[in-house]
C-alpha atoms as a PDB file:
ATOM      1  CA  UNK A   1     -47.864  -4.176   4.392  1.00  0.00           C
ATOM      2  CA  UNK A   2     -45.057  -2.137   3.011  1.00  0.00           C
ATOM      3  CA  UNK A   3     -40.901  -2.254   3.486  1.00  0.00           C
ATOM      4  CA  UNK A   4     -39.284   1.028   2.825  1.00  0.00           C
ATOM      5  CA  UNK A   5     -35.877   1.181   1.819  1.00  0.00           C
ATOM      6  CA  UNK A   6     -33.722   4.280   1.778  1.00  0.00           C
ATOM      7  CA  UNK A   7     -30.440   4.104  -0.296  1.00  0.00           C
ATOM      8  CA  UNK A   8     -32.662   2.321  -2.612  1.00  0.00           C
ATOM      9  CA  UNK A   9     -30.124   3.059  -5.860  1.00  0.00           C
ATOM     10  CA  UNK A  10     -26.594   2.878  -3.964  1.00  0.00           C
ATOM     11  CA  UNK A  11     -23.806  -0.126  -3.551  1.00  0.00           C
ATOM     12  CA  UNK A  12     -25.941  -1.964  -0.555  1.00  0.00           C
ATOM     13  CA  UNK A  13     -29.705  -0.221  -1.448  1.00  0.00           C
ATOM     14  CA  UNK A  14     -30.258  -1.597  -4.455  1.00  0.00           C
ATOM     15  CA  UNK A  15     -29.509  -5.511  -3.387  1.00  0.00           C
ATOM     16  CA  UNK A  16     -31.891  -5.185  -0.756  1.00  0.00           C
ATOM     17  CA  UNK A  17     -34.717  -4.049  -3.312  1.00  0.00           C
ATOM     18  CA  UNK A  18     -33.965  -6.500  -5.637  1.00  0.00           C
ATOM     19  CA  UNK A  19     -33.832  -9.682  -3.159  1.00  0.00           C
ATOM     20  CA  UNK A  20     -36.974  -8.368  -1.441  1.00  0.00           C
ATOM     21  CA  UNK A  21     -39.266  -8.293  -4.455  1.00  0.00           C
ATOM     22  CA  UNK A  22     -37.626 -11.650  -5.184  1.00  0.00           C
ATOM     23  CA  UNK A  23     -39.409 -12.655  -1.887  1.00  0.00           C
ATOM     24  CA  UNK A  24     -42.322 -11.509  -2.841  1.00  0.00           C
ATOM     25  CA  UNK A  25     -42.369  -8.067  -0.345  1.00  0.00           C
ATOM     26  CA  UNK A  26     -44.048  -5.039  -0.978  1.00  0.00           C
ATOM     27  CA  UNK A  27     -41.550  -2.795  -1.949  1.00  0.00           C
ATOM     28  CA  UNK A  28     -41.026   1.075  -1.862  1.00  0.00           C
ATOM     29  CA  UNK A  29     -37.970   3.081  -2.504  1.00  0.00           C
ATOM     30  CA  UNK A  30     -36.879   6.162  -1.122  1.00  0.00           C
ATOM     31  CA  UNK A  31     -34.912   8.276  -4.292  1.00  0.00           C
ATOM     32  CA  UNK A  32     -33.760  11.387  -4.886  1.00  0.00           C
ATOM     33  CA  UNK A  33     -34.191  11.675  -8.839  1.00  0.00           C
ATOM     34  CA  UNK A  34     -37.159   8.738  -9.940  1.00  0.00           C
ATOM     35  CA  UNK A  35     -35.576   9.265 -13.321  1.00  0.00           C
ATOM     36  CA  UNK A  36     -32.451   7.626 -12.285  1.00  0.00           C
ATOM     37  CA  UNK A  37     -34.040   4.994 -10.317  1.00  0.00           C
ATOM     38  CA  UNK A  38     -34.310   1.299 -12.073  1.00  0.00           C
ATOM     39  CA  UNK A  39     -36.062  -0.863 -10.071  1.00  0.00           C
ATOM     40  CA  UNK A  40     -37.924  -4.354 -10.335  1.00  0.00           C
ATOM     41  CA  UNK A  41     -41.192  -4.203 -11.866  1.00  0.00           C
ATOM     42  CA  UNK A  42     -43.812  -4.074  -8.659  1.00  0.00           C
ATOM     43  CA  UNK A  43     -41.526  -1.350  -6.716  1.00  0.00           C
ATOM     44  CA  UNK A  44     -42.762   1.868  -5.620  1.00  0.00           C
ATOM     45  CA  UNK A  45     -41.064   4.937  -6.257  1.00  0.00           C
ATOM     46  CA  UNK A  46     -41.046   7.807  -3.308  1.00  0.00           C
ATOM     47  CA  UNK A  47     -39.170  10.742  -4.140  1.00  0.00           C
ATOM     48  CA  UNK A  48     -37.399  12.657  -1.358  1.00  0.00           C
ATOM     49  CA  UNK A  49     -34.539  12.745   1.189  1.00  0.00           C
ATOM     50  CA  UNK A  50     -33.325  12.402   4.777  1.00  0.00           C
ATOM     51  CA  UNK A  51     -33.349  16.227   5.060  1.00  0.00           C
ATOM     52  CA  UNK A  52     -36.990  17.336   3.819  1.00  0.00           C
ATOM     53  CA  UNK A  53     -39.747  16.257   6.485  1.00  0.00           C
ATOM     54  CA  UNK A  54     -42.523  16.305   4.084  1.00  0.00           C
ATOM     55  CA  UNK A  55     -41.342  14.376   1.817  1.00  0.00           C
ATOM     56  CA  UNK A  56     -40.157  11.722   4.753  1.00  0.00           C
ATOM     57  CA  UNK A  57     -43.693  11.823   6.608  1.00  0.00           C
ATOM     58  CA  UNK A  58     -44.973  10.916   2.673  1.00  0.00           C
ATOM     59  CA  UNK A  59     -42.796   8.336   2.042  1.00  0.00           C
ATOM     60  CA  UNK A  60     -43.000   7.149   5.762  1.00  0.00           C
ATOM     61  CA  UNK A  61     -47.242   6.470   5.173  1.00  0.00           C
ATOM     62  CA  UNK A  62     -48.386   3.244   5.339  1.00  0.00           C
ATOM     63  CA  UNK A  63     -45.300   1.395   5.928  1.00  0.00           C
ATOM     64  CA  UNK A  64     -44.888  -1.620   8.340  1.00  0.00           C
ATOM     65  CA  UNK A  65     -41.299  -1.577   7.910  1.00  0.00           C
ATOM     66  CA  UNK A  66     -38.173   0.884   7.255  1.00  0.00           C
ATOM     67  CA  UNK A  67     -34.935  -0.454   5.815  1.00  0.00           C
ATOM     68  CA  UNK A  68     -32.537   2.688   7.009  1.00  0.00           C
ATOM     69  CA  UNK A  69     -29.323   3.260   5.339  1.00  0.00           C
ATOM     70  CA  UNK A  70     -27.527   6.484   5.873  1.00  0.00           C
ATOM     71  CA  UNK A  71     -24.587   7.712   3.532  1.00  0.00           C
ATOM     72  CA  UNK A  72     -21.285   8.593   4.809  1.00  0.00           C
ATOM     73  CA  UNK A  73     -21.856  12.798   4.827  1.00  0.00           C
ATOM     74  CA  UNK A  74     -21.762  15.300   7.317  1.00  0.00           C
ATOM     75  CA  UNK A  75     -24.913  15.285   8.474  1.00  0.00           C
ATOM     76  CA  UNK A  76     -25.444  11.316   8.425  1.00  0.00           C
ATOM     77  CA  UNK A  77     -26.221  11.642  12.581  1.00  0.00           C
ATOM     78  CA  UNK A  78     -29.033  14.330  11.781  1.00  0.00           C
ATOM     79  CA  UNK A  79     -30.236  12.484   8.441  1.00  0.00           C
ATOM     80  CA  UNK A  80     -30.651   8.742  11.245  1.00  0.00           C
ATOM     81  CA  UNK A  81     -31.982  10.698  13.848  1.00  0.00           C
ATOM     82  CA  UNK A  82     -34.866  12.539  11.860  1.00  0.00           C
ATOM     83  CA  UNK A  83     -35.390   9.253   9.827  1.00  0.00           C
ATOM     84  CA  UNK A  84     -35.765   7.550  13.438  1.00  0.00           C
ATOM     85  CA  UNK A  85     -38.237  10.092  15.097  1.00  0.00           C
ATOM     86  CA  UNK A  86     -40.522  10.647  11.958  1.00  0.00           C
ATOM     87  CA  UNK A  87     -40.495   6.435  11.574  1.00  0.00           C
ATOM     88  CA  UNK A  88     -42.056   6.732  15.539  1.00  0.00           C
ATOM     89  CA  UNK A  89     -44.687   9.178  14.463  1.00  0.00           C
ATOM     90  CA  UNK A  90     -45.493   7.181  11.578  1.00  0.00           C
ATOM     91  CA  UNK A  91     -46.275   4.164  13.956  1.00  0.00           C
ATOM     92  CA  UNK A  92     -43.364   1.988  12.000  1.00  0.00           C
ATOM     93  CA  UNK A  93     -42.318  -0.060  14.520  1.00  0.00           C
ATOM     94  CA  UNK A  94     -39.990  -2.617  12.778  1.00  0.00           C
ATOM     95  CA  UNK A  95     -36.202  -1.438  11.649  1.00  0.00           C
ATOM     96  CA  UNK A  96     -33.194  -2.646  10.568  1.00  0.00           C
ATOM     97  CA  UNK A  97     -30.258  -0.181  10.837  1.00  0.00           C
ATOM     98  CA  UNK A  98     -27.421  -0.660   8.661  1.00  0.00           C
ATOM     99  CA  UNK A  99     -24.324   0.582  10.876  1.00  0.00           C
ATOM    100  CA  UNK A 100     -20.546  -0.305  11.241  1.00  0.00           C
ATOM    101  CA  UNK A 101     -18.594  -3.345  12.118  1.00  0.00           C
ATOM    102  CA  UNK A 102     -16.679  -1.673  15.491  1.00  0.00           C
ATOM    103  CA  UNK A 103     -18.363   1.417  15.166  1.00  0.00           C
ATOM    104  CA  UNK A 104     -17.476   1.109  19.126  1.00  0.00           C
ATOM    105  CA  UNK A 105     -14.221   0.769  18.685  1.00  0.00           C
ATOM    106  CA  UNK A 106     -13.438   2.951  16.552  1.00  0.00           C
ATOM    107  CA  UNK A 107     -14.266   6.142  18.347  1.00  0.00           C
ATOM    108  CA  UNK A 108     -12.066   8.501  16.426  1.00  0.00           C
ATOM    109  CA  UNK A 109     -13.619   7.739  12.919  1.00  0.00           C
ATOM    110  CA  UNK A 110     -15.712  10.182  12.024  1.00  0.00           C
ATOM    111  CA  UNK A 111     -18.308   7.929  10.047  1.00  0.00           C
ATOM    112  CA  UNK A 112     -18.179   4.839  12.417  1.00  0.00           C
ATOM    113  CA  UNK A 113     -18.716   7.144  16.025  1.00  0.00           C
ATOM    114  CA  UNK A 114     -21.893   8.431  14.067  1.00  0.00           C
ATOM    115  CA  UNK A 115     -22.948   4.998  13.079  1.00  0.00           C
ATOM    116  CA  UNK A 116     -22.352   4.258  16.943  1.00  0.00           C
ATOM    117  CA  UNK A 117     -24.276   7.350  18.060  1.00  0.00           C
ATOM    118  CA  UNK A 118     -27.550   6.073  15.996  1.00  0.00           C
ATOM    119  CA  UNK A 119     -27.168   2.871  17.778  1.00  0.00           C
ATOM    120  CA  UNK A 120     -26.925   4.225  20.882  1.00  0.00           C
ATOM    121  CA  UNK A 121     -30.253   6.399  20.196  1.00  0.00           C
ATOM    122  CA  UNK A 122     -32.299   3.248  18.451  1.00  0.00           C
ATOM    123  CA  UNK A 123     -31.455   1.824  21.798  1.00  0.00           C
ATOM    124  CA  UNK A 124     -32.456   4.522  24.290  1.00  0.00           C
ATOM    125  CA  UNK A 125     -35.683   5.193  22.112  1.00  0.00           C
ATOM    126  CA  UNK A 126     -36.921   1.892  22.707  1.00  0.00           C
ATOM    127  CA  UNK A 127     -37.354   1.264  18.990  1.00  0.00           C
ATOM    128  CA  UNK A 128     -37.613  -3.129  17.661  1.00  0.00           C
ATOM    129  CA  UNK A 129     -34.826  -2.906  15.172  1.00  0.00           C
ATOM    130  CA  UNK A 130     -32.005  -5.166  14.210  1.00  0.00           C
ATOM    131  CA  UNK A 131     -28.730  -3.079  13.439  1.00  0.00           C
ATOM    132  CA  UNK A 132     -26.362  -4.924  10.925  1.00  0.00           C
ATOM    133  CA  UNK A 133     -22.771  -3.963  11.207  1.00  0.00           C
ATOM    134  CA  UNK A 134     -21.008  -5.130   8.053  1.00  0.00           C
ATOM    135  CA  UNK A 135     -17.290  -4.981   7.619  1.00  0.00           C
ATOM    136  CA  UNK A 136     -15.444  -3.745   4.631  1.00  0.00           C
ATOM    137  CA  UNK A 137     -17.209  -3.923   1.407  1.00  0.00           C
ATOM    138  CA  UNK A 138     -14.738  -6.141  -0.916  1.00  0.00           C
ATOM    139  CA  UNK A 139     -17.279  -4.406  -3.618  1.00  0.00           C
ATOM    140  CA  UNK A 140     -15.064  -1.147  -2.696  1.00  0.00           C
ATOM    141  CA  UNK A 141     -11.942  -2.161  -4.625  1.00  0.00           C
ATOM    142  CA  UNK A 142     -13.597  -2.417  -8.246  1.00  0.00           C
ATOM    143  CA  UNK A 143     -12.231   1.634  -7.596  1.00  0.00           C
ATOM    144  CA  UNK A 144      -9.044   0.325  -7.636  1.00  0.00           C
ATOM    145  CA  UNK A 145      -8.693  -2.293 -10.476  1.00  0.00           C
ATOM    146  CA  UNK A 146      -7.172  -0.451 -12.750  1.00  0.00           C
ATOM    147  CA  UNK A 147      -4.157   0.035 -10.288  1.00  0.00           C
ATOM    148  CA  UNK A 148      -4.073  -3.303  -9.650  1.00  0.00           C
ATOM    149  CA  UNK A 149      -4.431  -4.921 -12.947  1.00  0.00           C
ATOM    150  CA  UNK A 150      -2.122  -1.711 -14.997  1.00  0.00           C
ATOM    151  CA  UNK A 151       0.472  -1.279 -11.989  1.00  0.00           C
ATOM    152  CA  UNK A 152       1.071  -4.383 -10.509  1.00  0.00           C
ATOM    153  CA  UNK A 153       0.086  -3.389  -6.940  1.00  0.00           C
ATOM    154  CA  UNK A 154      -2.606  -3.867  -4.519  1.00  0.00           C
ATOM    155  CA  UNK A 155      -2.714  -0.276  -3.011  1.00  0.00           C
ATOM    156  CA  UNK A 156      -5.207  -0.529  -0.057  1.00  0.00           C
ATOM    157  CA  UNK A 157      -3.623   0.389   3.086  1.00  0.00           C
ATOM    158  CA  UNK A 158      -5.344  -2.376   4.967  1.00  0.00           C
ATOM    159  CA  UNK A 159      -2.349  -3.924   6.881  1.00  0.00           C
ATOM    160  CA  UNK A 160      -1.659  -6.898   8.956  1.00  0.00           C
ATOM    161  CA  UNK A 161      -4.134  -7.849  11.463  1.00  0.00           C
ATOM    162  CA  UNK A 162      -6.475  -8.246   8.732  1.00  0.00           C
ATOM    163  CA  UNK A 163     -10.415  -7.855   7.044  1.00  0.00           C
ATOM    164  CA  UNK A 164     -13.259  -9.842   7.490  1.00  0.00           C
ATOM    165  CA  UNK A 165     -14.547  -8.440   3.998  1.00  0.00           C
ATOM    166  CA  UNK A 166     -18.016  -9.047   2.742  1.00  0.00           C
ATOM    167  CA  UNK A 167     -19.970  -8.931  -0.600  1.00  0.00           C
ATOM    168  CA  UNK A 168     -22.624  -6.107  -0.624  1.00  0.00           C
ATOM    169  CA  UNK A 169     -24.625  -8.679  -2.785  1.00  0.00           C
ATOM    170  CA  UNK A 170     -24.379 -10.665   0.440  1.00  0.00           C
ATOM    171  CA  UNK A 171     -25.129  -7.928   2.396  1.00  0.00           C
ATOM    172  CA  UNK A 172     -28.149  -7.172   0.770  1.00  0.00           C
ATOM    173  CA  UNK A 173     -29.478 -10.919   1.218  1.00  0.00           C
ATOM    174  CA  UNK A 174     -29.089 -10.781   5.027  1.00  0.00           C
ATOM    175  CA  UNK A 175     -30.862  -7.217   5.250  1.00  0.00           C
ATOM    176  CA  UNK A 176     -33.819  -8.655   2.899  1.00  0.00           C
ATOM    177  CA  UNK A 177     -34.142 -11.860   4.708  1.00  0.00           C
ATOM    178  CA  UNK A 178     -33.997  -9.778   8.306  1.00  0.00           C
ATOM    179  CA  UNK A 179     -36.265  -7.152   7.419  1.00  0.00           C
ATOM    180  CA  UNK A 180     -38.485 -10.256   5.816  1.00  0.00           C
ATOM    181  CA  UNK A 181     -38.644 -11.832   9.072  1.00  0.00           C
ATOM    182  CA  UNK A 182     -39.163  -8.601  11.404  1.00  0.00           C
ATOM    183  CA  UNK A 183     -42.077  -7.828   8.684  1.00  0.00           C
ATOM    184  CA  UNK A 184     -43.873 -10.986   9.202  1.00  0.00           C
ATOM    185  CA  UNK A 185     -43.547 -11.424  12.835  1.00  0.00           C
ATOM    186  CA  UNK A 186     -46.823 -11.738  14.877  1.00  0.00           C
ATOM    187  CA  UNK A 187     -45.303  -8.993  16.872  1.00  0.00           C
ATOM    188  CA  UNK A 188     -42.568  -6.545  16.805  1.00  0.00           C
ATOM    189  CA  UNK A 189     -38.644  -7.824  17.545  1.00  0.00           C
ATOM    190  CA  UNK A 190     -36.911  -7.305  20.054  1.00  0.00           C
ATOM    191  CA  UNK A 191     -33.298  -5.130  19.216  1.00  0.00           C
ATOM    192  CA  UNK A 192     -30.666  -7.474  18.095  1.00  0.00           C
ATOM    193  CA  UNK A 193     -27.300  -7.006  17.040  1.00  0.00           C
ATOM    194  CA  UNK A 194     -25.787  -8.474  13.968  1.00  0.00           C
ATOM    195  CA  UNK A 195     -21.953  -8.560  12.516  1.00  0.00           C
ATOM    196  CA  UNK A 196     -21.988  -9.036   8.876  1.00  0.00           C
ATOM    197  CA  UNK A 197     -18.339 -10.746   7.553  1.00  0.00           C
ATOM    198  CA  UNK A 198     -16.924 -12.609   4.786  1.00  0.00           C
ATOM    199  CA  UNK A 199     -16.141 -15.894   4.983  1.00  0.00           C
ATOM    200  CA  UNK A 200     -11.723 -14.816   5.568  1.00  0.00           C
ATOM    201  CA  UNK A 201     -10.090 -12.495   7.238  1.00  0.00           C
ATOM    202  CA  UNK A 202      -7.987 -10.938   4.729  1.00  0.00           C
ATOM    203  CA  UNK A 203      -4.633  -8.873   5.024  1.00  0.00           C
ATOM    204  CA  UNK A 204      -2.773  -6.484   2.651  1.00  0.00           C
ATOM    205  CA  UNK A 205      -0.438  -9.161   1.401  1.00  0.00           C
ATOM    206  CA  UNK A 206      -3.677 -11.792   1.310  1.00  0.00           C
ATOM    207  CA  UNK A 207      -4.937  -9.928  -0.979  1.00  0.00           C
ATOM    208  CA  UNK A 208      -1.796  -9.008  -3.019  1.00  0.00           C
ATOM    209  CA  UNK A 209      -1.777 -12.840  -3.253  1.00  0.00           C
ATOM    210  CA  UNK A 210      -5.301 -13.362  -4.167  1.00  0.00           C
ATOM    211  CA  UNK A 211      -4.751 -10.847  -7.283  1.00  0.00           C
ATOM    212  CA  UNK A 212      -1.659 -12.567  -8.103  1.00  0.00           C
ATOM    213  CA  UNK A 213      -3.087 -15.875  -7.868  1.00  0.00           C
ATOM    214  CA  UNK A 214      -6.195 -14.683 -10.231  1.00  0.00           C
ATOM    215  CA  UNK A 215      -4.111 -12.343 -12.426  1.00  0.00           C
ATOM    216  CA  UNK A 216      -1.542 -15.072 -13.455  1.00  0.00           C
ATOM    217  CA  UNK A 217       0.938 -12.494 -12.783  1.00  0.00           C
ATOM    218  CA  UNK A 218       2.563 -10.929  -9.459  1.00  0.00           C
ATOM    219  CA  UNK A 219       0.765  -7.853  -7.550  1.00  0.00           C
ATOM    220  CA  UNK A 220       2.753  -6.699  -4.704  1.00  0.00           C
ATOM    221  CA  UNK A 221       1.361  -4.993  -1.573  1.00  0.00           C
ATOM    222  CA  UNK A 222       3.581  -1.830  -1.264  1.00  0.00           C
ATOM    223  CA  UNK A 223       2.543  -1.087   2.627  1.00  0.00           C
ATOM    224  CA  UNK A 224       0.668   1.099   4.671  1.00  0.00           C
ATOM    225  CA  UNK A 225       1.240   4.647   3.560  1.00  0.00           C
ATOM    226  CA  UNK A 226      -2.501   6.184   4.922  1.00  0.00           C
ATOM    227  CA  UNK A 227      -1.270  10.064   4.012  1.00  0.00           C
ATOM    228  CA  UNK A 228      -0.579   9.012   0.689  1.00  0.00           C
ATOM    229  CA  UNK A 229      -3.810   6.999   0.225  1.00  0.00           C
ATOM    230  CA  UNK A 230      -5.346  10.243   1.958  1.00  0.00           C
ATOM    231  CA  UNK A 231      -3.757  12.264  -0.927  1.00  0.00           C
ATOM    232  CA  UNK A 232      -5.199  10.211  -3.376  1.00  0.00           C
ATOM    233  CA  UNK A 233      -8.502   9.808  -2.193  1.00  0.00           C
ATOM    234  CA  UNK A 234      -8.573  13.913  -2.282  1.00  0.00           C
ATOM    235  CA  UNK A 235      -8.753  13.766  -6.536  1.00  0.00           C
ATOM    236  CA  UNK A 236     -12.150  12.485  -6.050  1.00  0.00           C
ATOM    237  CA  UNK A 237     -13.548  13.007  -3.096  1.00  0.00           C
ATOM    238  CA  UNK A 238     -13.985  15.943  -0.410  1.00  0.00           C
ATOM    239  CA  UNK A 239     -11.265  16.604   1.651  1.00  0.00           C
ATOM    240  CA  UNK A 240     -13.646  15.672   4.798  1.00  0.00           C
ATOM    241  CA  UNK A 241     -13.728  12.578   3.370  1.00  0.00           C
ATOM    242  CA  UNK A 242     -10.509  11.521   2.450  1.00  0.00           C
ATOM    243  CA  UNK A 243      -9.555  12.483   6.155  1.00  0.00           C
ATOM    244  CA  UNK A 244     -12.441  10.241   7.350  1.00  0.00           C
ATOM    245  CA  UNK A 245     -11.222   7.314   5.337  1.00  0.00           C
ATOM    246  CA  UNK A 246      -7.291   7.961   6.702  1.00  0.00           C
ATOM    247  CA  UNK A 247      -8.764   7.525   9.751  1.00  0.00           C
ATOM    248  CA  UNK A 248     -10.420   4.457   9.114  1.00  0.00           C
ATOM    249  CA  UNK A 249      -7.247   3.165   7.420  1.00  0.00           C
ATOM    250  CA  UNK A 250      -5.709   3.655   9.962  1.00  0.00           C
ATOM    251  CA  UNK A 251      -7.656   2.034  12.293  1.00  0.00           C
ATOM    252  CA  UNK A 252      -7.195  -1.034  10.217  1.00  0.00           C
ATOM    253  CA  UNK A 253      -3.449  -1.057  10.768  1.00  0.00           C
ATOM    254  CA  UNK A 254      -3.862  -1.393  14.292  1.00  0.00           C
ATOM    255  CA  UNK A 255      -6.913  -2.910  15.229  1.00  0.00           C
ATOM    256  CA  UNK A 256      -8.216  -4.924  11.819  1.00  0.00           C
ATOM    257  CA  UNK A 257     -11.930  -5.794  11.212  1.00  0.00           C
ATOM    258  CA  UNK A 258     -11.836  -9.603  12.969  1.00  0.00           C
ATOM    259  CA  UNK A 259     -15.141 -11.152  13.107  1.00  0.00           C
ATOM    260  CA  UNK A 260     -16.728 -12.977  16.256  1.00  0.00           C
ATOM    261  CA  UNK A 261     -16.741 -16.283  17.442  1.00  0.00           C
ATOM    262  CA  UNK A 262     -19.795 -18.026  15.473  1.00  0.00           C
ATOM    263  CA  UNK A 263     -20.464 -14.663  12.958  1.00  0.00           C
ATOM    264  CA  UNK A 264     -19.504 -17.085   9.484  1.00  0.00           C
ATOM    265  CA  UNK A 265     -21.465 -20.051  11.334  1.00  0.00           C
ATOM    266  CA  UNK A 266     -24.716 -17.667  11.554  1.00  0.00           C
ATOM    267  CA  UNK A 267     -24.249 -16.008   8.375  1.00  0.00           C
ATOM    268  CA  UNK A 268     -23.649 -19.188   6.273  1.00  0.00           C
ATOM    269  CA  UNK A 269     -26.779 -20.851   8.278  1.00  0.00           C
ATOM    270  CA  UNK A 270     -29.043 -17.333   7.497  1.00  0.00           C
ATOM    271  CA  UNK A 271     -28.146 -17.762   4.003  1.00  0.00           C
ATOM    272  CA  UNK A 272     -28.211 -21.466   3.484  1.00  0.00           C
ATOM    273  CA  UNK A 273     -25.315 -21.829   1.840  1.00  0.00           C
ATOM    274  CA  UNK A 274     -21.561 -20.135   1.714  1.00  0.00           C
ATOM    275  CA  UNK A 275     -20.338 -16.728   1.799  1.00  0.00           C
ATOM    276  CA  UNK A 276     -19.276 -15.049  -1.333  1.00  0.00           C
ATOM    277  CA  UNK A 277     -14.706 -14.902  -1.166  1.00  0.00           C
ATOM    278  CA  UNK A 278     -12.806 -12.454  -2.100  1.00  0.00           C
ATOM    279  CA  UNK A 279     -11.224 -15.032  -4.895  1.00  0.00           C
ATOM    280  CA  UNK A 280     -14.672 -15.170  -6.291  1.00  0.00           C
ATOM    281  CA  UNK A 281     -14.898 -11.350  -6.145  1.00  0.00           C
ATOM    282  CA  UNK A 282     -11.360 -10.606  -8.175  1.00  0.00           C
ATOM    283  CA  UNK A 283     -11.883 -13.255 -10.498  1.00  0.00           C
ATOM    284  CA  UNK A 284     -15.366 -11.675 -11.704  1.00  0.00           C
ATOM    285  CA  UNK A 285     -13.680  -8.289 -11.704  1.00  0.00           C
ATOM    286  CA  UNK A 286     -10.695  -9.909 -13.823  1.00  0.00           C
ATOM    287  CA  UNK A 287     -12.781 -11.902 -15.935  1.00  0.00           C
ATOM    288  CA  UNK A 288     -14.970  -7.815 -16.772  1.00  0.00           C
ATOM    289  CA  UNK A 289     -11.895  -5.728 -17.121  1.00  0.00           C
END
C-alpha cells in the first residue's frame, strides 16, 4: 500500500517524505517539476498539481493513503476541496489534513478561515482523517536572520500573549508517524483532531531574549508595528499576501497561539522524547550564518 504526499518538496512536505521512508512506507510524491524534486532513494515521483484532474486521478491510483498539504494561495479552498472529492473517487479512505492552529478563531484571516472551511467539509463528507493544526513554524524566521544577527533586532510582530512555536522537522515526525498509524490500521480512523506546539509559548521580547542569549550580544524587540511588517513583506511577496500575513499578525497581538491543556504531554509521548526549542532552533541558525 501506498502514502501520497502533496507538498512533497516544501518547508513541512519534504520532512514527512523523508521520516516516512525512514519507516519503511511506500512512498509517492506529488511535484510540480520531477527535476527539482530530491527525494530518498525508494520514493515515487508523480508529476502534477491540485488544479489539473488528470494528473490528480493519476497520482491518486493505487494509494491507501493521502498526506494533504495545501499552500497558502488563492485558490487553497478549491485546490483541498478537489484533492478531497477525487481522494473519495479514488476509494482513499485514510487522510491526514494539515490545517491551522485556531483556524476557528481566527475568522478574519484569509488563510486560516480556508484551512477552517476544509475542516468543516472533511467533516461533513464523512471522510477518516486526522487534521493537524500546527502553530507558527519557528522554521519561518531563518527569513529574518540577517535582521536579527546585522541589526540588532528581532522584527516579528508577534506580541505579548505569546507563540506556541514548533519545528517543521517536528512537524513532519508527527504527520509521518500519524499517517503511519492510519495506514496500518485494520480499519479506517475515525476523524481526530490534533494541535501541533512547541514545547514554550514564546513572546516578542522571549524571543528578543533567546537571540540575545545565543548571539552573546543584545537584540531588542522594537514592537508591534503590523503595517510596517505588511510593507515589508510586499518586497517579496504578493500584495494578497502580505495583507493575509498583517492579518495574522495581528491576530497574534490579541489573541496569541496558546496551546491546550495536555498538547506538549501528547506530543512529547507521540514522539518519545522532547520537543525541539526555539534555543535549539537560533543556536543552529547562529552556529550556519
Amino acid at each position: 500500500m501506498t502514502i501520497l504526499v502533496t507538498g512533497a518538496t516544501g518547508t513541512v512536505g519534504r520532512h514527512v517524505v523523508e521520516q516516512l521512508t525512514q519507516r519503511g512506507a511506500d512512498v509517492r510524491a506529488l511535484v510540480r517539476d520531477p527535476a527539482k524534486a530530491h527525494f530518498p532513494v525508494g520514493v515515487a515521483v508523480a508529476q502534477g498539481d491540485l488544479l489539473d484532474i488528470d494528473s490528480l486521478r493519476s497520482a491518486f491510483s493505487g494509494i491507501s493513503t493521502l498526506f494533504l498539504l495545501n499552500a497558502v494561495v488563492p485558490d487553497e479552498f478549491t485546490q483541498a476541496l478537489t484533492a478531497l472529492n477525487l481522494a473519495r473517487e479514488a476509494g482513499i479512505e485514510r487522510i491526514v489534513y494539515l490545517s491551522v492552529i485556531h483556524s476557528d478563531r481566527y475568522a478574519n484571516v484569509p488563510h486560516f478561515a480556508g484551512k477552517f472551511a476544509v475542516e468543516r467539509m472533511i467533516e461533513q463528507m464523512g471522510l477518516n482523517a486526522t487534521i493537524l493544526r500546527p502553530a507558527y513554524f519557528m522554521n519561518n524566521d531563518v527569513t529574518i536572520k540577517d535582521v536579527v544577527t546585522g541589526y540588532g533586532v528581532y522584527p516579528m510582530p508577534i506580541g505579548g500573549k505569546g507563540l506556541a512555536m514548533i519545528d517543521a522537522r517536528d512537524i513532519g515526525e508527527i504527520a509521518a508517524i500519524e499517517l503511519i498509524r492510519r495506514e496500518r490500521a485494520a480499519t479506517p480512523l475515525p476523524l481526530d483532531r490534533l494541535n501541533l506546539v512547541g514545547p514554550d509559548t514564546l513572546t516578542g521580547a522571549d524571543a528578543a531574549a533567546i537571540w540575545t542569549g545565543v548571539l552573546g550580544r543584545p537584540i531588542a524587540y522594537p514592537g508591534d508595528d503590523t503595517a510596517g511588517f505588511e510593507q515589508s513583506l510586499r518586497r517579496f511577496m504578493p500584495s494578497w499576501m502580505a495583507f493575509d500575513m498583517r492579518l495574522m499578525s495581528e491576530r497574534f497581538l490579541t489573541e496569541g497561539m496558546l496551546p491546550e491543556a495536555g498538547d506538549v504531554a501528547r506530543l512529547t509521548t507521540l514522539l518519545g522524547r522532547s520537543l525541539r526549542s526555539y534555543r535549539d532552533f537560533a543556536a543552529e541558525i547562529a552556529a550556519s550564518a
